[in-house]
Protein backbone atom coordinates (compact mmCIF):
# COMPACT_ATOMS: atom_id res chain seq x y z
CA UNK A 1 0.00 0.00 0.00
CA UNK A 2 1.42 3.65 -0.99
CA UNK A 3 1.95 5.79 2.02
CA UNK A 4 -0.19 8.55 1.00
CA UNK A 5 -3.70 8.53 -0.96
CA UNK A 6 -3.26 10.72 -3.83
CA UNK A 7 -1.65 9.61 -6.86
CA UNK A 8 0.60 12.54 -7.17
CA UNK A 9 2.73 10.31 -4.13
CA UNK A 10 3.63 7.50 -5.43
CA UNK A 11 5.32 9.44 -8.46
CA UNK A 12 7.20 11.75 -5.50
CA UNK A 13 8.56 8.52 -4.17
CA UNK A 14 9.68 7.44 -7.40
CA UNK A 15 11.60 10.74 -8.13
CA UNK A 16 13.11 10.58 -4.62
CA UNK A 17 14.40 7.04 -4.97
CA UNK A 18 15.75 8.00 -8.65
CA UNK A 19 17.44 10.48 -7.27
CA UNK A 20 19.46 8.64 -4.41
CA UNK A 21 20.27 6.19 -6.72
CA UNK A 22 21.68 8.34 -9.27
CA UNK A 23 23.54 10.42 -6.57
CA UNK A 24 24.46 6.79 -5.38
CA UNK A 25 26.24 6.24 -8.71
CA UNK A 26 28.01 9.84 -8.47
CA UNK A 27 29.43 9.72 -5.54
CA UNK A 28 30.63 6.27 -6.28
CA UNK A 29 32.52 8.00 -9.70
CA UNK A 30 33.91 10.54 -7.74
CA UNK A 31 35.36 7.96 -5.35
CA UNK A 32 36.67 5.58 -7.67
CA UNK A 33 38.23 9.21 -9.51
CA UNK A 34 39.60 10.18 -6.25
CA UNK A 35 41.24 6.76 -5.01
CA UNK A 36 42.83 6.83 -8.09
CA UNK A 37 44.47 10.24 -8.80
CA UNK A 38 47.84 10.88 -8.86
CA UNK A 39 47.89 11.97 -4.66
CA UNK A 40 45.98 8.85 -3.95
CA UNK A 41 49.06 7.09 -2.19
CA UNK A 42 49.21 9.84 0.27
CA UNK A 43 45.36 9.50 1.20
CA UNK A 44 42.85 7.03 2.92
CA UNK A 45 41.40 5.36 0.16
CA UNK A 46 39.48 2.46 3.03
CA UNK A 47 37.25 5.42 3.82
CA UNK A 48 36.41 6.17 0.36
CA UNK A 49 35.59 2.67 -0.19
CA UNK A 50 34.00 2.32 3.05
CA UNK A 51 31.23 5.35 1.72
CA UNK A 52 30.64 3.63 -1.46
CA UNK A 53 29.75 0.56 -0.03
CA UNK A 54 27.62 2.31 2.70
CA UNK A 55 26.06 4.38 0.28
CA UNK A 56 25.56 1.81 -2.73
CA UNK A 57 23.67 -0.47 0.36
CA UNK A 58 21.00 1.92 1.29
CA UNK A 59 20.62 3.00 -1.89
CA UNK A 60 19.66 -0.53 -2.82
CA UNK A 61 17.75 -1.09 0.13
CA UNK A 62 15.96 1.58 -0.27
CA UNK A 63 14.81 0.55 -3.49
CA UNK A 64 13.76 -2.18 -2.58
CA UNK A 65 11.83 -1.36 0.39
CA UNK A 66 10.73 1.64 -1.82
CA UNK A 67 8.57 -1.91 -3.96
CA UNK A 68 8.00 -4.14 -1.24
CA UNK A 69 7.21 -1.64 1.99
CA UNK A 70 6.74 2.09 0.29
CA UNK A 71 4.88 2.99 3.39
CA UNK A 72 8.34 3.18 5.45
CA UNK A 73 9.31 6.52 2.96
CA UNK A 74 7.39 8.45 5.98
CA UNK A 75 9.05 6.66 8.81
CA UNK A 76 11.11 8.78 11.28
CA UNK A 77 14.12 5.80 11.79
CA UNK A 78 14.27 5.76 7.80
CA UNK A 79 14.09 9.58 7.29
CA UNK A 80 17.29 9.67 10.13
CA UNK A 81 19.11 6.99 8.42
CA UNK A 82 19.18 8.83 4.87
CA UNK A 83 20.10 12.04 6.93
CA UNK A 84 22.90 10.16 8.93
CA UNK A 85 24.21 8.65 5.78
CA UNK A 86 23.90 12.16 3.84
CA UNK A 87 25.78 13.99 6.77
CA UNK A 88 28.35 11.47 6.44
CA UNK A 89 29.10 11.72 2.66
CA UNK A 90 30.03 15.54 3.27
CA UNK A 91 32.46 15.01 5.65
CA UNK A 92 33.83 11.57 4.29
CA UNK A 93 36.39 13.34 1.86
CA UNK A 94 37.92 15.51 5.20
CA UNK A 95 38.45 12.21 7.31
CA UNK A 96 39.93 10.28 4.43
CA UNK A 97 42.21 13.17 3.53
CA UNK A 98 41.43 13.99 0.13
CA UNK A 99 38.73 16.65 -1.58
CA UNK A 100 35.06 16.17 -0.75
CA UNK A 101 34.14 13.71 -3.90
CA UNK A 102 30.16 13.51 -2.30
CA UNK A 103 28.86 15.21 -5.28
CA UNK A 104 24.91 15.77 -4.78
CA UNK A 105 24.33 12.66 -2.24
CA UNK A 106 23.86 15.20 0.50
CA UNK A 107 20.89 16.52 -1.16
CA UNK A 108 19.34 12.85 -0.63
CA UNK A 109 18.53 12.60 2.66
CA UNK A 110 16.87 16.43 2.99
CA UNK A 111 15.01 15.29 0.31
CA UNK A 112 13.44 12.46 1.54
CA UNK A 113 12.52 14.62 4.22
CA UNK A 114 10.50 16.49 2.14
CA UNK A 115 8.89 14.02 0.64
CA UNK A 116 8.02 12.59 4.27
CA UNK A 117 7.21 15.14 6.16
CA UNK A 118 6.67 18.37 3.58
CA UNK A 119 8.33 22.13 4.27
CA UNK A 120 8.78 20.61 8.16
CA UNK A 121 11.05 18.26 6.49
CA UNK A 122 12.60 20.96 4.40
CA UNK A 123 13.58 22.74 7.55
CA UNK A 124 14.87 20.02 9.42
CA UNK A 125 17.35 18.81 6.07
CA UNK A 126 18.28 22.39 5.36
CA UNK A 127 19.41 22.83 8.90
CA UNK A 128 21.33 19.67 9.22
CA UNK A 129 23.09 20.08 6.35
CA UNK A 130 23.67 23.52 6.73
CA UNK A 131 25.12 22.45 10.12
CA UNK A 132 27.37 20.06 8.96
CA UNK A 133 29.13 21.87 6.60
CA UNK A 134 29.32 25.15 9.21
CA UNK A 135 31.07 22.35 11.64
CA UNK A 136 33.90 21.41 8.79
CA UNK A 137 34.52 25.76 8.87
CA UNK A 138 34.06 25.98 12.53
CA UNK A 139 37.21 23.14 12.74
CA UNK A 140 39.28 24.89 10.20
CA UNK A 141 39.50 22.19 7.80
CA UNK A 142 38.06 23.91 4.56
CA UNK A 143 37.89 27.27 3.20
CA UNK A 144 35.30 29.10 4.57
CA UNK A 145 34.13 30.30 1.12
CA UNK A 146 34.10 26.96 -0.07
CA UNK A 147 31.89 25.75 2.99
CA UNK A 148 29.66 29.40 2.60
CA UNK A 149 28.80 28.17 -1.17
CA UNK A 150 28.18 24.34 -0.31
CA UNK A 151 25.53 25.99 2.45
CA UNK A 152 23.67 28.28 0.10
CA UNK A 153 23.64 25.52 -2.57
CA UNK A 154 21.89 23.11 -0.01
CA UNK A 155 19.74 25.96 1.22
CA UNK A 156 18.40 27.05 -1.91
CA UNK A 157 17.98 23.26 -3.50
CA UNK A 158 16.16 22.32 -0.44
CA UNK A 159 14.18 25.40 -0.75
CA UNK A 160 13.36 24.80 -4.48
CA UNK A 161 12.48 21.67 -3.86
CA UNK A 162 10.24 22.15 -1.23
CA UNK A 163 8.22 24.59 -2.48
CA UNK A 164 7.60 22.41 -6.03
CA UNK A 165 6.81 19.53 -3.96
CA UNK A 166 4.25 21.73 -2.09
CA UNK A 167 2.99 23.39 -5.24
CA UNK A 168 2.39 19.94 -6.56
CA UNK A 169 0.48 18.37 -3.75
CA UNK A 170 -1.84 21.78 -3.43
CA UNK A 171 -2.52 21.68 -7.34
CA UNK A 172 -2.92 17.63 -6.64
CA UNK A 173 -5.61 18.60 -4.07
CA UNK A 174 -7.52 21.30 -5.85
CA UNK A 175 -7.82 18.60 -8.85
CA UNK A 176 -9.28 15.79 -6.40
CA UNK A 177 -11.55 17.56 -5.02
CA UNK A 178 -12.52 19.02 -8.45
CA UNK A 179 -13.30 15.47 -9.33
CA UNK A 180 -14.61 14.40 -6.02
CA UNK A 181 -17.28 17.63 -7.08
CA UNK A 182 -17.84 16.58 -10.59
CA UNK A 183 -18.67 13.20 -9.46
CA UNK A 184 -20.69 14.61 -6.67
CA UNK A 185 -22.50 16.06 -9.21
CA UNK A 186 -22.68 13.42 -10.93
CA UNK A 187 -24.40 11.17 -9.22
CA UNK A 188 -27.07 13.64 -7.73
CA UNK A 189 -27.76 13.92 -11.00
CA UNK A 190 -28.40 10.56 -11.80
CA UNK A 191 -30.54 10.29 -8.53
CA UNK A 192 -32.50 12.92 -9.50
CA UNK A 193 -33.03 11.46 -13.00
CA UNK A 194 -34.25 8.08 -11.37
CA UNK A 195 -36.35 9.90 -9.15
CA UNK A 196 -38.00 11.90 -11.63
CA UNK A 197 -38.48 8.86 -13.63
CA UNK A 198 -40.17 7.13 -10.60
CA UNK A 199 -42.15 10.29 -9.55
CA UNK A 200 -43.42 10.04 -13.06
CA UNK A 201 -44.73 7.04 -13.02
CA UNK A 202 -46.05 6.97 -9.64
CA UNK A 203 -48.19 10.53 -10.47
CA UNK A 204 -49.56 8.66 -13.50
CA UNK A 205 -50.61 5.45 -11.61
CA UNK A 206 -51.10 5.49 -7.61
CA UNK A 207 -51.31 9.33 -7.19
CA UNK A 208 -54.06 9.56 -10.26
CA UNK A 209 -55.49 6.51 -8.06
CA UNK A 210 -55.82 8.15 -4.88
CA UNK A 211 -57.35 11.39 -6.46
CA UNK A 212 -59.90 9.29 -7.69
CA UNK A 213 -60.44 7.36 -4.19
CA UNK A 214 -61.26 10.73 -3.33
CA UNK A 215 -63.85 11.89 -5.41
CA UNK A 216 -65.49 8.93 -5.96
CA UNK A 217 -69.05 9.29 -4.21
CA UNK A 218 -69.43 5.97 -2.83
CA UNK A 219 -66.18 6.82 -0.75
CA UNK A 220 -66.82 6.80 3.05
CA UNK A 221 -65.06 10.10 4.79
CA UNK A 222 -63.00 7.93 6.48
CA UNK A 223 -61.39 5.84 2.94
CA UNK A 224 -61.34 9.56 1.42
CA UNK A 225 -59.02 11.17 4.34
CA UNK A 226 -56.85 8.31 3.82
CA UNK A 227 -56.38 8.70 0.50
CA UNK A 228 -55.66 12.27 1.16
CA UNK A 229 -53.26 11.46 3.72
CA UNK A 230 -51.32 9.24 1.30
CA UNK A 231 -51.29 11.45 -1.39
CA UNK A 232 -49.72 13.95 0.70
CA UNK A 233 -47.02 11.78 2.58
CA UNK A 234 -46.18 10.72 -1.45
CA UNK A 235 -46.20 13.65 -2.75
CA UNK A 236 -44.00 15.21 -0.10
CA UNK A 237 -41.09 12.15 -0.91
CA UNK A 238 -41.91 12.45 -4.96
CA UNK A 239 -41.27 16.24 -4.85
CA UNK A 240 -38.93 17.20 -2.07
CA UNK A 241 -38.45 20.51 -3.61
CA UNK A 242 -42.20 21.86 -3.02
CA UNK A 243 -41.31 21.33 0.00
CA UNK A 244 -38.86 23.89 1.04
CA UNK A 245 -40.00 26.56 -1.09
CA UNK A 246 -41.35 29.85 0.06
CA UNK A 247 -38.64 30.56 2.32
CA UNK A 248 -37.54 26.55 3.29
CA UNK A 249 -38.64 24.34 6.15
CA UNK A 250 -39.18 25.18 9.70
CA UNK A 251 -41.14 28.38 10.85
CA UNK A 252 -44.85 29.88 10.26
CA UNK A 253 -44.71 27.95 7.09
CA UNK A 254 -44.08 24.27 8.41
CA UNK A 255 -46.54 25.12 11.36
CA UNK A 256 -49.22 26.31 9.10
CA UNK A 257 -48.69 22.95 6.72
CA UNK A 258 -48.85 20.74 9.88
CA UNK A 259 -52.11 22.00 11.60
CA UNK A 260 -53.54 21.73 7.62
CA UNK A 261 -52.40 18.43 7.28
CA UNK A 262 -53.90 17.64 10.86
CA UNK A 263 -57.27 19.05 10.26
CA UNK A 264 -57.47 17.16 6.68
CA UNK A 265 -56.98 13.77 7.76
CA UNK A 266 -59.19 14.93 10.81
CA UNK A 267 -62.18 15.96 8.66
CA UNK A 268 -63.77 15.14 5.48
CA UNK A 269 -62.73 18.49 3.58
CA UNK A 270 -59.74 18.54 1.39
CA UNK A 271 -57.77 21.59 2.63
CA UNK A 272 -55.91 23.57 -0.54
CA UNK A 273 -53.16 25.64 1.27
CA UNK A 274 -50.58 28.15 -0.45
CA UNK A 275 -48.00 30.07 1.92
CA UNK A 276 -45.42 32.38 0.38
CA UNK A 277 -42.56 33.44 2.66
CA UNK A 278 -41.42 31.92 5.75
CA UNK A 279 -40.51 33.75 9.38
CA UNK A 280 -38.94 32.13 12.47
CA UNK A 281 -40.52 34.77 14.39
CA UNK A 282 -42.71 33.31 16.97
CA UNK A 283 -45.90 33.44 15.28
CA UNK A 284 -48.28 31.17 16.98
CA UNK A 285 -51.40 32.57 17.54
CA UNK A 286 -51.91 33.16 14.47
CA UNK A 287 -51.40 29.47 13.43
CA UNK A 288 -53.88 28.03 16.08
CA UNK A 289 -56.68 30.52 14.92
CA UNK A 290 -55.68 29.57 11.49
CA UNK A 291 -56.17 25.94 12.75
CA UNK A 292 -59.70 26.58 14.38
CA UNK A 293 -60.58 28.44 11.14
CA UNK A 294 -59.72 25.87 9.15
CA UNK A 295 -61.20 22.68 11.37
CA UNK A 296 -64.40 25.03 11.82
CA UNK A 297 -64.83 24.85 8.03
CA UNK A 298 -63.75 21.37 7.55
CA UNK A 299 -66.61 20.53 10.35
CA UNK A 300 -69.56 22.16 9.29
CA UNK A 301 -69.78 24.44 6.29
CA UNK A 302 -70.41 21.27 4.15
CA UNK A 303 -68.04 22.01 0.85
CA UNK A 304 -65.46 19.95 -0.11
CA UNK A 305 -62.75 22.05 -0.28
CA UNK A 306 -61.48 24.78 2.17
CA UNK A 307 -59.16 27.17 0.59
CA UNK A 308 -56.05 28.77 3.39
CA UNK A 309 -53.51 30.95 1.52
CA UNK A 310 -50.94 32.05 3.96
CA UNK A 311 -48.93 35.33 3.03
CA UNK A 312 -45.20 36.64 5.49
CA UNK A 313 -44.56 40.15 4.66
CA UNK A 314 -41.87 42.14 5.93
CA UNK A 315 -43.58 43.18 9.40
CA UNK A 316 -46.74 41.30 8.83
CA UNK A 317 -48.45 37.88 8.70
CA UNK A 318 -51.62 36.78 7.11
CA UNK A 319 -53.63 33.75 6.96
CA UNK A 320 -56.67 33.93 5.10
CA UNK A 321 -59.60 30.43 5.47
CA UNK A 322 -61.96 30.73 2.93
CA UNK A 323 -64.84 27.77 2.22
CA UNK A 324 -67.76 28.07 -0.42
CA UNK A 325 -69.98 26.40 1.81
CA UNK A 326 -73.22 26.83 3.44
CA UNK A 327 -72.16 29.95 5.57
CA UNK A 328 -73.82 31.56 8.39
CA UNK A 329 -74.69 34.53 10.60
CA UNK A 330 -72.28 35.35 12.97
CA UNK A 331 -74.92 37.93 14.92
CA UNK A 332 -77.75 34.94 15.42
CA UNK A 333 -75.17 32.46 16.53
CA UNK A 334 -76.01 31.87 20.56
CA UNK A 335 -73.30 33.42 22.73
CA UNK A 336 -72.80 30.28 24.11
CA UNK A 337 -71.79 28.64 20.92
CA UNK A 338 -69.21 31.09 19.35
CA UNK A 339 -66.20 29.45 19.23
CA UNK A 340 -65.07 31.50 16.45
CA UNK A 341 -65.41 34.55 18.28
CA UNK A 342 -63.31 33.38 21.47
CA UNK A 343 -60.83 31.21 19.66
CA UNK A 344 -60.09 32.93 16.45
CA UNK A 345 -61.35 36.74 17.10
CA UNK A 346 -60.32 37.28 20.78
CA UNK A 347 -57.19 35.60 20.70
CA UNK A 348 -55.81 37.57 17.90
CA UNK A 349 -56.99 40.86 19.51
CA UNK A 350 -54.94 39.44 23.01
CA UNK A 351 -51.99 39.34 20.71
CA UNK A 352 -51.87 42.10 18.87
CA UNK A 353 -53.10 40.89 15.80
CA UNK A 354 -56.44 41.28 14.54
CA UNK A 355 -59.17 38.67 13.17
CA UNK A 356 -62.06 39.46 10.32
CA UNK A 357 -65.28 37.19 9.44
CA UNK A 358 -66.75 37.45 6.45
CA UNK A 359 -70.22 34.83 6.39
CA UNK A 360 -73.27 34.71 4.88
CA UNK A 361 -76.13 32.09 5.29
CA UNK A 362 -75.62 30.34 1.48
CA UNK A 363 -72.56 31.90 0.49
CA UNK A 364 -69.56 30.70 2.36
CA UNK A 365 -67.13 31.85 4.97
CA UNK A 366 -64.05 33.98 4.49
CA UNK A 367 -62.06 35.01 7.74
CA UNK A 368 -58.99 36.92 7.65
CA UNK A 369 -56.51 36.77 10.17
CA UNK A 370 -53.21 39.36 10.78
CA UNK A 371 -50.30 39.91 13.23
CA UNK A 372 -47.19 41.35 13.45
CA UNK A 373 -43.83 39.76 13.40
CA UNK A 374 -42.92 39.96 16.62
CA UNK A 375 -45.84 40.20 18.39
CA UNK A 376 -47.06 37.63 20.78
């Protein structure tokens, strides 16, 4: 298993273990060109071939782990190992008493650090290289100028590297989740294809079904406000979207639809309700005379449908129950039977709102109800 997710990481690792091979292969030329110049009697030359062994090893087992256990390229012990071995290849040359013949392996190990651990890496590999080659000026055994440029070289090629290695995993990020988006998409858009094709069929069979159910006159009150209550519950999974329209869920507008709903399946009356708007603003008296307005009609004004368009303005709510049933007087009802005036009229006025009945015997019943946002 790769040690990271994206695919961008397996390539890193690749270029990382290219590289310490091929600065495995230079440093082992510049050996081999070192034992054997002229002043190579006069030197160490069991150091030099001590580093090219040491170096040629990890390089190879680094490859191979690299195929067979990738995940260890972000382990701390192998991160120090590549830093211990890069440390040593700049101060090899000085110990075996000829010129520093390390070529770019010292780059290796801050790179893997990189790779492992990102710009934290960079830091640490900069620094510990940089500290190395400070330690050879610090001891007098190279030029200080010479030591000055070997610092700024691994300074600014840890640096460069680095920052492409960061610019490639943000670019590698911004692409995924591109695609993670576009496949998002993707398959919300499919859903929404099969639901459409299932809403479609279901409005042209079972919904069709139920609005017959319903206006079939042999239908008892009961089978008919059980039809209704189906067709609602389906219609509010075939076509989500109604639902949270007019401002979304929650509020005066889910309250109103709930005491409709209630008062339908409660009655025999199909109840035809439009809100526009929404308001979180607490709101309820108006809802539960809306509700007795509505039950009131469902109950005895005889039609079959009872019309409630709800309406949120900017500092004003209205609810307005309208039937074309068999209407009445509101003056010859007995005091002792006026609901609507306690319930619907009376409560609004206790709240600030205000409550309007509009009945004749024949003609149907309108009453309009109002009150302020904030009001209570």
């Amino acid at each position: 298993m790769e040690p990271r997710l994206t695919p961008l990481e397996p390539t890193l690792l690749w270029i990382v273990t290219g590289y310490r091979v091929f600065a495995a292969l230079w440093l082992t030329i510049l050996g081999i060109a070192t034992v054997a110049s002229p002043g190579a009697r006069s030197q160490n030359p069991q150091v030099v071939w001590a580093t090219i062994a040491l170096v040629l090893t990890w390089a190879g087992m680094a490859t191979v782990l690299r195929v067979l256990r990738p995940a260890v390229a972000v382990a701390w012990w192998f991160i120090a190992v590549d830093l211990v071995i890069s440390c040593w290849s700049v101060i090899a040359g000085e110990v075996a008493g000829t010129i520093q013949f390390a070529g770019g392996y010292p780059l290796v190990g801050a790179f893997a650090a990189i790779y492992a651990f990102g710009w934290g890496g960079a830091i640490v590999g900069a620094i510990v290289l940089t500290a190395i080659g400070m330690g050879r000026v610090v001891g007098g055994e190279e030029p200080i100028a010479q030591d000055v440029a070997n610092s700024i070289a691994y300074l600014f090629s840890v640096g460069a590297v680095g920052g492409v290695a960061a610019a490639f995993r943000l670019f590698e990020q911004r692409r995924l989740a591109a695609e993670a988006a576009l496949e998002k998409e993707r398959t919300e858009r499919i859903r929404a294809e099969e639901h459409a094709e299932v809403a479609a069929h279901l409005h042209d069979s079972v919904l069709q079904t139920l609005a017959l159910i319903q206006r079939d006159p042999d239908s008892t009150p009961d089978i008919r406000g059980l039809a209704r209550h189906q067709e609602r519950e389906l219609r509010t999974w075939l076509f989500p979207g109604q639902a949270e329209s007019n401002g979304g869920p929650g509020g005066f507008r889910e309250d109103l639809v709930a005491v409709c709903s209630e008062v339908e399946d409660l009655g025999s009356a199909r109840i035809e309700l439009v809100v526009v708007g929404n308001t979180a603003a607490p709101v309820d008296p108006i809802v539960r005379a809306a509700r007795e307005a509505v039950l009131n009609a469902s109950k005895h004004s005889g039609a079959e449908t009872v019309s409630v368009y709800g309406e949120v303005g900017d500092d004003l709510v209205q609810v307005f129950v309208k039937d074309r049933g068999a209407g009445f007087d509101l003056a010859s009802v007995p005091k002792s039977r006026q609901g609507i005036r306690e319930s619907i009229v009376h409560r609004m006025e206790r709240h600030g709102g205000a409550a309007e009945v509009i009945s004749a015997a024949g003609e149907g019943t309108e009453i309009r109800l109002q009150l302020p946002i904030g009001e209570s």
